[in-house]
N, C-alpha and C. Protein backbone atom coordinates (compact mmCIF):
# COMPACT_ATOMS: atom_id res chain seq x y z
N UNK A 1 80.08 101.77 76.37
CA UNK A 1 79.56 102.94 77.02
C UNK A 1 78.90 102.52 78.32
N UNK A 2 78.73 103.57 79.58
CA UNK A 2 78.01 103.08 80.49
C UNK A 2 76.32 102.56 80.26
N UNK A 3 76.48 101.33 81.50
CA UNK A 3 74.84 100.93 81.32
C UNK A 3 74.03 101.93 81.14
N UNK A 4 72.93 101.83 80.02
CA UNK A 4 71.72 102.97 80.48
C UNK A 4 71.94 103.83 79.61
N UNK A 5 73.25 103.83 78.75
CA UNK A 5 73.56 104.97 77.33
C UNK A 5 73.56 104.03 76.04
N UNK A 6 72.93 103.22 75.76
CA UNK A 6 73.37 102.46 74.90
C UNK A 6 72.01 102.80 73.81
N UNK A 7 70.88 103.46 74.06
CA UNK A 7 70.06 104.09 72.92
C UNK A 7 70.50 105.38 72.90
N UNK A 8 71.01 105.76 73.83
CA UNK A 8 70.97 107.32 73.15
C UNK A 8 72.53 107.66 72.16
N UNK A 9 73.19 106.51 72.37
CA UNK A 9 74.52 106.30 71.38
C UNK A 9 73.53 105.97 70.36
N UNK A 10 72.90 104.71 70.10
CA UNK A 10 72.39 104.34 69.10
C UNK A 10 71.71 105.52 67.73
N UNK A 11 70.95 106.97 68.50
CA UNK A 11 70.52 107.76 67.77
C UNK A 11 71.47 109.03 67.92
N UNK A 12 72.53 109.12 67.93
CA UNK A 12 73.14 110.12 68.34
C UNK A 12 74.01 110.41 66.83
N UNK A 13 74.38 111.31 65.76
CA UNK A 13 74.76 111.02 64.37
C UNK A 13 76.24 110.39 64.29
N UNK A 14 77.19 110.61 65.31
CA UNK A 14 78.54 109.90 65.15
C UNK A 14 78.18 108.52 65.00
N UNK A 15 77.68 108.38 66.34
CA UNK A 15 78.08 106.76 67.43
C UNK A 15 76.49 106.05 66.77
N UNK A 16 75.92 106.29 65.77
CA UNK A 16 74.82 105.89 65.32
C UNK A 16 75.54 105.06 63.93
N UNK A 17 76.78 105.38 63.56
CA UNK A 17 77.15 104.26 62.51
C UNK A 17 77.81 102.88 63.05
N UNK A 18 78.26 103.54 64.25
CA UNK A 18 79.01 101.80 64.71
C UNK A 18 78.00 100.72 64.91
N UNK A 19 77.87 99.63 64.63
CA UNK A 19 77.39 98.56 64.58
C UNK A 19 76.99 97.50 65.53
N UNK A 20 78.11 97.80 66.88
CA UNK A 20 78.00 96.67 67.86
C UNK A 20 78.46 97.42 68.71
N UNK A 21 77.37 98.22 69.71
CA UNK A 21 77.27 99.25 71.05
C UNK A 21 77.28 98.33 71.94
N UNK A 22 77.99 98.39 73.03
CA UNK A 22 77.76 97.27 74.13
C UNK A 22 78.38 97.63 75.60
N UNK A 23 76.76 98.00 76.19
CA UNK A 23 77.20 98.47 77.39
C UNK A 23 77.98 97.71 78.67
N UNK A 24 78.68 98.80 79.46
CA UNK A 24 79.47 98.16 80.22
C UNK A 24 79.26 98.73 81.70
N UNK A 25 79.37 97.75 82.46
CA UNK A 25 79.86 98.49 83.68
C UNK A 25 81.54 98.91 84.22
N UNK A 26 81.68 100.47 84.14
CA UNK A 26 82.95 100.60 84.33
C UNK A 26 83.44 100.76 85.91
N UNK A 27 82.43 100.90 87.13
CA UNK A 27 83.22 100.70 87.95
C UNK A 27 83.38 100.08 88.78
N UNK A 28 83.49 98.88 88.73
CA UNK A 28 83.75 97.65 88.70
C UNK A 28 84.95 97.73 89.49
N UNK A 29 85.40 97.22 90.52
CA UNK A 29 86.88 97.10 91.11
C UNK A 29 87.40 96.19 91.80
N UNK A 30 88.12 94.92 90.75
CA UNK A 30 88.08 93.88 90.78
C UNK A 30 89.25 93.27 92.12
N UNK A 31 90.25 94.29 92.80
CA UNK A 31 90.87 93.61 93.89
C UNK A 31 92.02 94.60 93.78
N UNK A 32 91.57 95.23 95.00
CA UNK A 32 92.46 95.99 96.11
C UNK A 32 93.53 95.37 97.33
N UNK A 33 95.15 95.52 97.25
CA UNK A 33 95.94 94.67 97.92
C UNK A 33 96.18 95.91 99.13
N UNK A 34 95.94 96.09 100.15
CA UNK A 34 96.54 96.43 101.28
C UNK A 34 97.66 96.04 102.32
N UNK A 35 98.60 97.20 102.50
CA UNK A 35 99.63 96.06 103.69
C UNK A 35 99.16 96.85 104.96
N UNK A 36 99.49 96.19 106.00
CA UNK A 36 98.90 96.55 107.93
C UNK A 36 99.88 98.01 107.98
N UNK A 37 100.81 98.23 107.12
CA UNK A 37 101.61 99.72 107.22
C UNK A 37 100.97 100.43 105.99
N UNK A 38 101.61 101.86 106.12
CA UNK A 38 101.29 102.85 104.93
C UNK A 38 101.96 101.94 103.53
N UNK A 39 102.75 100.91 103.54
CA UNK A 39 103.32 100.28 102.17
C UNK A 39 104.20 100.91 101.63
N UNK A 40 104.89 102.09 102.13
CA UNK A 40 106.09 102.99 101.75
C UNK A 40 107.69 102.68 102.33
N UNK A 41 107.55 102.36 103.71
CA UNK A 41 108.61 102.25 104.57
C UNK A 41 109.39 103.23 104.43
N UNK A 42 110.28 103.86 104.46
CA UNK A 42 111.35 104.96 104.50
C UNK A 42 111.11 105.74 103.11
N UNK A 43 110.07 105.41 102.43
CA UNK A 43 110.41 106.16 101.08
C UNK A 43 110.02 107.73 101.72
N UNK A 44 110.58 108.83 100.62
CA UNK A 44 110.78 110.03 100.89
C UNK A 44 109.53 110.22 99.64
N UNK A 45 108.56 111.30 100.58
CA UNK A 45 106.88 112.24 99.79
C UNK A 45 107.02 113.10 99.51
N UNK A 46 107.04 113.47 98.37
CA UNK A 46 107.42 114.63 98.03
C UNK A 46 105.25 115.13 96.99
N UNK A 47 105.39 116.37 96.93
CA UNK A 47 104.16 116.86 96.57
C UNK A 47 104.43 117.17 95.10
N UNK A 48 103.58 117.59 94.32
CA UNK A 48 103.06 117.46 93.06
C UNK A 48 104.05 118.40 92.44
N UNK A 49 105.01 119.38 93.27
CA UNK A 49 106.00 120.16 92.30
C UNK A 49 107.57 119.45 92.87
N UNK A 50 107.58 118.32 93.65
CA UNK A 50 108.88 117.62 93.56
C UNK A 50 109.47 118.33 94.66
N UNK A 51 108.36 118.73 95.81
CA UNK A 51 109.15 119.17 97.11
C UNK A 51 109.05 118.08 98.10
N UNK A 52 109.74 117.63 98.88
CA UNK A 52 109.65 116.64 100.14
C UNK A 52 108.63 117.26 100.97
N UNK A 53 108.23 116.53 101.84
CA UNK A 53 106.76 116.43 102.16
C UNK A 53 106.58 115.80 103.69
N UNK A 54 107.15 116.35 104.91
CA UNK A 54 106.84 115.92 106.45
C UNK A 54 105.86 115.42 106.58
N UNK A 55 104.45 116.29 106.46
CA UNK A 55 103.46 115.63 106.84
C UNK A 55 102.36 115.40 105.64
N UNK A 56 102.10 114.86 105.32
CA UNK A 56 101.49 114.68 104.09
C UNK A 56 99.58 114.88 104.88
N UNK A 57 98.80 115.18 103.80
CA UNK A 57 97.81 115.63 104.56
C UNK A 57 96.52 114.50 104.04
N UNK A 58 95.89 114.17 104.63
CA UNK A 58 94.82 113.29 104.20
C UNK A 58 93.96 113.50 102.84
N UNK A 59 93.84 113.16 101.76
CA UNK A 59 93.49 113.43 100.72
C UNK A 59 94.39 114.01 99.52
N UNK A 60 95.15 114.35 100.26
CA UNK A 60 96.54 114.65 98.94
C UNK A 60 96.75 113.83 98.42
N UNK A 61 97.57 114.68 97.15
CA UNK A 61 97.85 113.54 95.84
C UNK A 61 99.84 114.33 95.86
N UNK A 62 100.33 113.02 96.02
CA UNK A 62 101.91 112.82 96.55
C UNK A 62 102.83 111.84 95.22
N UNK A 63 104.08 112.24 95.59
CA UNK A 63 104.67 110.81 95.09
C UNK A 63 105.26 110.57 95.70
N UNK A 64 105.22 108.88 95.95
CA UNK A 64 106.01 108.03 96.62
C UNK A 64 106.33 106.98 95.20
N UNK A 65 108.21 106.91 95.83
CA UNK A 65 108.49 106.56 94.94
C UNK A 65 108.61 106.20 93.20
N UNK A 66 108.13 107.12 93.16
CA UNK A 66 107.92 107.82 91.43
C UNK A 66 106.70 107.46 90.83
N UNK A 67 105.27 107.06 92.02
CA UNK A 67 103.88 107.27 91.57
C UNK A 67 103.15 108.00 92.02
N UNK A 68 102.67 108.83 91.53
CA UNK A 68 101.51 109.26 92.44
C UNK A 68 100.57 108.71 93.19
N UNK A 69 100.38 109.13 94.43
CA UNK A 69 99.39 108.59 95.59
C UNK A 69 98.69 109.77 96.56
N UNK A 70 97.24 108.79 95.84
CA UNK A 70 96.23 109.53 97.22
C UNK A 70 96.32 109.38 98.57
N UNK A 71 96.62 109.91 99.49
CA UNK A 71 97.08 110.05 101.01
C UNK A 71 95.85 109.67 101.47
């Protein structure tokens, strides 16, 4: 569970039988790879209902090449 929840799991009636609570830090982000281009090259953007996509807009969520990506 996150740091800082690990008593109130402790008295809580579910999460009060498990035995070994052990907090974590989850956001943590251990290595981000960037390339000097967008990392797509010719791939074709299409938007979240599978339409192609000219200009894609800053903060959109796209697919390129059959993942989704934040713009």
């Amino acid at each position: 569970m996150p740091i800082g929840a690990k008593e109130t799991y402790q008295t809580t009636d579910y999460w009060k039988e498990f035995a070994n609570i052990v907090e974590m830090d989850f956001t943590d982000i251990d290595k981000i790879e960037a390339d000097a281009t967008d990392g797509f090259g010719n791939s074709v953007i299409y938007d979240l209902y599978g339409r192609p996509v000219n200009e894609p807009a800053k903060g959109g969520i796209y697919i390129i090449g059959g993942k989704k990506v934040v713009w």
